[in-house]
PDB file of N, CA and C in Angstrom:
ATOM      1  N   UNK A   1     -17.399  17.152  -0.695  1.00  0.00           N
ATOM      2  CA  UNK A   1     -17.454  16.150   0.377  1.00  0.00           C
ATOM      3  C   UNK A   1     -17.412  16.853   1.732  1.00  0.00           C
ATOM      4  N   UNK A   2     -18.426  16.396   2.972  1.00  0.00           N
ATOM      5  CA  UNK A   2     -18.288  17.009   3.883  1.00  0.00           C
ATOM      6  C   UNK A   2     -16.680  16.459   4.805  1.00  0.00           C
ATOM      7  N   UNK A   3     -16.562  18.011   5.203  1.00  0.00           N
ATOM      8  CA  UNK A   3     -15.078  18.175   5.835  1.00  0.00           C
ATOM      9  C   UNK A   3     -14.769  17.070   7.120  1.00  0.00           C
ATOM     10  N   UNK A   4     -15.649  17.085   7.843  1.00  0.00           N
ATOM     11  CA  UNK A   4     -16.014  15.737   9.009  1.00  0.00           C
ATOM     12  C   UNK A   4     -15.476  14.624   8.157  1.00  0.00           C
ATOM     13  N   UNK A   5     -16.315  14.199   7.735  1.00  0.00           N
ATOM     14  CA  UNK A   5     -16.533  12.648   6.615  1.00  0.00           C
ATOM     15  C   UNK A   5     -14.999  12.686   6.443  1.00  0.00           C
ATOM     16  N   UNK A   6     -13.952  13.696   5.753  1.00  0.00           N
ATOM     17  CA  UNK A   6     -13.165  13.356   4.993  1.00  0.00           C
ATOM     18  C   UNK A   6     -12.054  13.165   6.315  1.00  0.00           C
ATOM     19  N   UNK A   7     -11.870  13.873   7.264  1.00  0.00           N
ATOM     20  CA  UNK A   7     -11.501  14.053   8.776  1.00  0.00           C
ATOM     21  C   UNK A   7     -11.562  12.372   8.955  1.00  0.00           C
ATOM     22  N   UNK A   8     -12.485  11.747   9.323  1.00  0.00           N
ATOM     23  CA  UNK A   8     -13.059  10.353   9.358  1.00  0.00           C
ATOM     24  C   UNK A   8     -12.389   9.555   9.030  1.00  0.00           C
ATOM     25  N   UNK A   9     -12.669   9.644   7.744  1.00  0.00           N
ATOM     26  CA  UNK A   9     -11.636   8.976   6.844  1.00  0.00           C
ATOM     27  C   UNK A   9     -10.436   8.651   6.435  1.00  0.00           C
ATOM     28  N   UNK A  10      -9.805   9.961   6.963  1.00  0.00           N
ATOM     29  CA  UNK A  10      -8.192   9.961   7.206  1.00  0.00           C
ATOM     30  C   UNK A  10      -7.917   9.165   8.549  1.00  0.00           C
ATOM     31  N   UNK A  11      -8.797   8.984   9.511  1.00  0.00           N
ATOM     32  CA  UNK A  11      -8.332   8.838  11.135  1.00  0.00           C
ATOM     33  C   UNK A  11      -8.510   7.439  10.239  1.00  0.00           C
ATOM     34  N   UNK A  12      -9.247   6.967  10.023  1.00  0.00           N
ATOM     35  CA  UNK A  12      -9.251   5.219   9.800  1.00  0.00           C
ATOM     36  C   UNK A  12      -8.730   4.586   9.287  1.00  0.00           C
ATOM     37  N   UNK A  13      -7.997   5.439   8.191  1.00  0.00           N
ATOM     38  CA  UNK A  13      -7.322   4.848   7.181  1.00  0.00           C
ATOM     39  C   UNK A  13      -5.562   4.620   8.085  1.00  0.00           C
ATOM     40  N   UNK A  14      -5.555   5.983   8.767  1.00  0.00           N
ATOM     41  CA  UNK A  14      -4.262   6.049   9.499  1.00  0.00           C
ATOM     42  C   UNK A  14      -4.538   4.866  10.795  1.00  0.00           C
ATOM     43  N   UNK A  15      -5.109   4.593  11.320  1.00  0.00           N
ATOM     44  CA  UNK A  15      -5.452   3.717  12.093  1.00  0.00           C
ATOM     45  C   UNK A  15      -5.426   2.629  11.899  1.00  0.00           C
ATOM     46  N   UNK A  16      -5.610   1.897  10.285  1.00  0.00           N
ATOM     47  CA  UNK A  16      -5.407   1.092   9.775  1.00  0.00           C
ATOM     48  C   UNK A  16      -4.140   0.605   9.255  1.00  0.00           C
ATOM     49  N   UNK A  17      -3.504   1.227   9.117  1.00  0.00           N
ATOM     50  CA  UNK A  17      -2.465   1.215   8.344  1.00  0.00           C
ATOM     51  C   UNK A  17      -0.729   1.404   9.490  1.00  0.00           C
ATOM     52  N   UNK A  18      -1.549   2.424  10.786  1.00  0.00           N
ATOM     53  CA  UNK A  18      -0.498   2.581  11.688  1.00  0.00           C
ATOM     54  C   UNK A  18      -0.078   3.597  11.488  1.00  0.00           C
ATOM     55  N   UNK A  19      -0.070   4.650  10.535  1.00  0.00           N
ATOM     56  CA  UNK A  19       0.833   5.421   9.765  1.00  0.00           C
ATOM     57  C   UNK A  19       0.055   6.524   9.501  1.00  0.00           C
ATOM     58  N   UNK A  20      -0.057   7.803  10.217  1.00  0.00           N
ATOM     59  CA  UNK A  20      -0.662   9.205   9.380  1.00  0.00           C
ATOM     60  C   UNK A  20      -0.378   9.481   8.523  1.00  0.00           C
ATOM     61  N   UNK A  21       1.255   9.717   8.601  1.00  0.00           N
ATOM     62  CA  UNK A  21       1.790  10.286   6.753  1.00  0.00           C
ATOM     63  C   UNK A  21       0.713   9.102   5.560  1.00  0.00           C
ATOM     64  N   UNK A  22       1.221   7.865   6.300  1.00  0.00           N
ATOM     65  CA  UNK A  22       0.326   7.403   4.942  1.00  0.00           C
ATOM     66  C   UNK A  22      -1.334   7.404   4.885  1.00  0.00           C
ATOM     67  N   UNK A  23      -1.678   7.591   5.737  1.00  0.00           N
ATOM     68  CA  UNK A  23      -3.309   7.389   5.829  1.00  0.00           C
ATOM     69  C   UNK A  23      -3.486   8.658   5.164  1.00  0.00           C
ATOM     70  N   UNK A  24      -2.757  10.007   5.208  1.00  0.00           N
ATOM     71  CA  UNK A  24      -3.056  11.200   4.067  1.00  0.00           C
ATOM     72  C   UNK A  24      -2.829  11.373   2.630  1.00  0.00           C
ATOM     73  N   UNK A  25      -1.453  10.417   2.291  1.00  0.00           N
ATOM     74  CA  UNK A  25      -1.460  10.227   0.796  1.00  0.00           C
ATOM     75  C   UNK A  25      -2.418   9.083   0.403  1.00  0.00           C
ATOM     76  N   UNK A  26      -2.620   8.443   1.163  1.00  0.00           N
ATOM     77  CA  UNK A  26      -3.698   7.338   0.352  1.00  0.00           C
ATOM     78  C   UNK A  26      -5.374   8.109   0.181  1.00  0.00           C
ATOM     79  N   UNK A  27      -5.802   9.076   1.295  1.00  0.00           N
ATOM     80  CA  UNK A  27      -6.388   9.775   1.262  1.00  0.00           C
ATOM     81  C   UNK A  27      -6.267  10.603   0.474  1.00  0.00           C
ATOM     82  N   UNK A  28      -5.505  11.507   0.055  1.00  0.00           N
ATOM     83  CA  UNK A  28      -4.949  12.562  -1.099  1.00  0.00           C
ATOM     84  C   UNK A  28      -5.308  11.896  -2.325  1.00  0.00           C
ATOM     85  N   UNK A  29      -4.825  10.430  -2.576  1.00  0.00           N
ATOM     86  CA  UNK A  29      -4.810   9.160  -3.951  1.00  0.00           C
ATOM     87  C   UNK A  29      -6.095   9.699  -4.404  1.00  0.00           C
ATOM     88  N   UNK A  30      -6.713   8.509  -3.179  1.00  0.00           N
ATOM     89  CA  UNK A  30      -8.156   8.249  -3.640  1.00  0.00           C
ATOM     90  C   UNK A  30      -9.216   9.487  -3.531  1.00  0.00           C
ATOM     91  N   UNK A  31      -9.100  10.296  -2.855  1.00  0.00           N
ATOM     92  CA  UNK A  31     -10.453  11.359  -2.487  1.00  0.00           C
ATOM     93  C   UNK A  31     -10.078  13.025  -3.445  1.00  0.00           C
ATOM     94  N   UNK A  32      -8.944  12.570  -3.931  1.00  0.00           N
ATOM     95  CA  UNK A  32      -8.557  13.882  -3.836  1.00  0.00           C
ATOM     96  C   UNK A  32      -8.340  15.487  -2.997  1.00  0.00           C
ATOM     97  N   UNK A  33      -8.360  14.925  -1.869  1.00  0.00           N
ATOM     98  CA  UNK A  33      -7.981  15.952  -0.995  1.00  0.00           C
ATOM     99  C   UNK A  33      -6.802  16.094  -0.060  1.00  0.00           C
ATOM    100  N   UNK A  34      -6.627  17.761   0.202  1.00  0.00           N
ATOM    101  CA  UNK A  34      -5.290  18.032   0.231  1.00  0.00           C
ATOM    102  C   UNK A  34      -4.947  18.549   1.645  1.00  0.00           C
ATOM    103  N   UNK A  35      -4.893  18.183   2.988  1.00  0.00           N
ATOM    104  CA  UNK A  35      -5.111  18.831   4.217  1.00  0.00           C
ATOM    105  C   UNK A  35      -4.380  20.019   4.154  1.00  0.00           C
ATOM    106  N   UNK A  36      -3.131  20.457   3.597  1.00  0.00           N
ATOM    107  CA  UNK A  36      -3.068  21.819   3.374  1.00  0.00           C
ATOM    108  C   UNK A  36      -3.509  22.799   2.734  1.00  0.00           C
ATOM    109  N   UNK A  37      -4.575  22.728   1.788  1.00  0.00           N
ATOM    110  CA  UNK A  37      -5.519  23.683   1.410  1.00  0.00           C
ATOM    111  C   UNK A  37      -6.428  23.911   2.237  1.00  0.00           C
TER     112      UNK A  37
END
């Protein structure tokens, strides 16, 4: 998956939700990706 796209995806989800910590585990859930790798 491109690195942008997944970048994207985290901002919206956290944006949505209010919450970074969670906009990255729900991101982590579903996409499988890990911002510390």
């Amino acid at each position: 998956m491109n690195a942008f796209l997944v970048l994207v995806v985290i901002a919206v989800v956290s944006y949505l939700i209010g919450s970074i910590p969670w906009g990255l585990i729900i991101s982590k859930k579903f996409f499988g990706f890990d911002i510390r790798q």
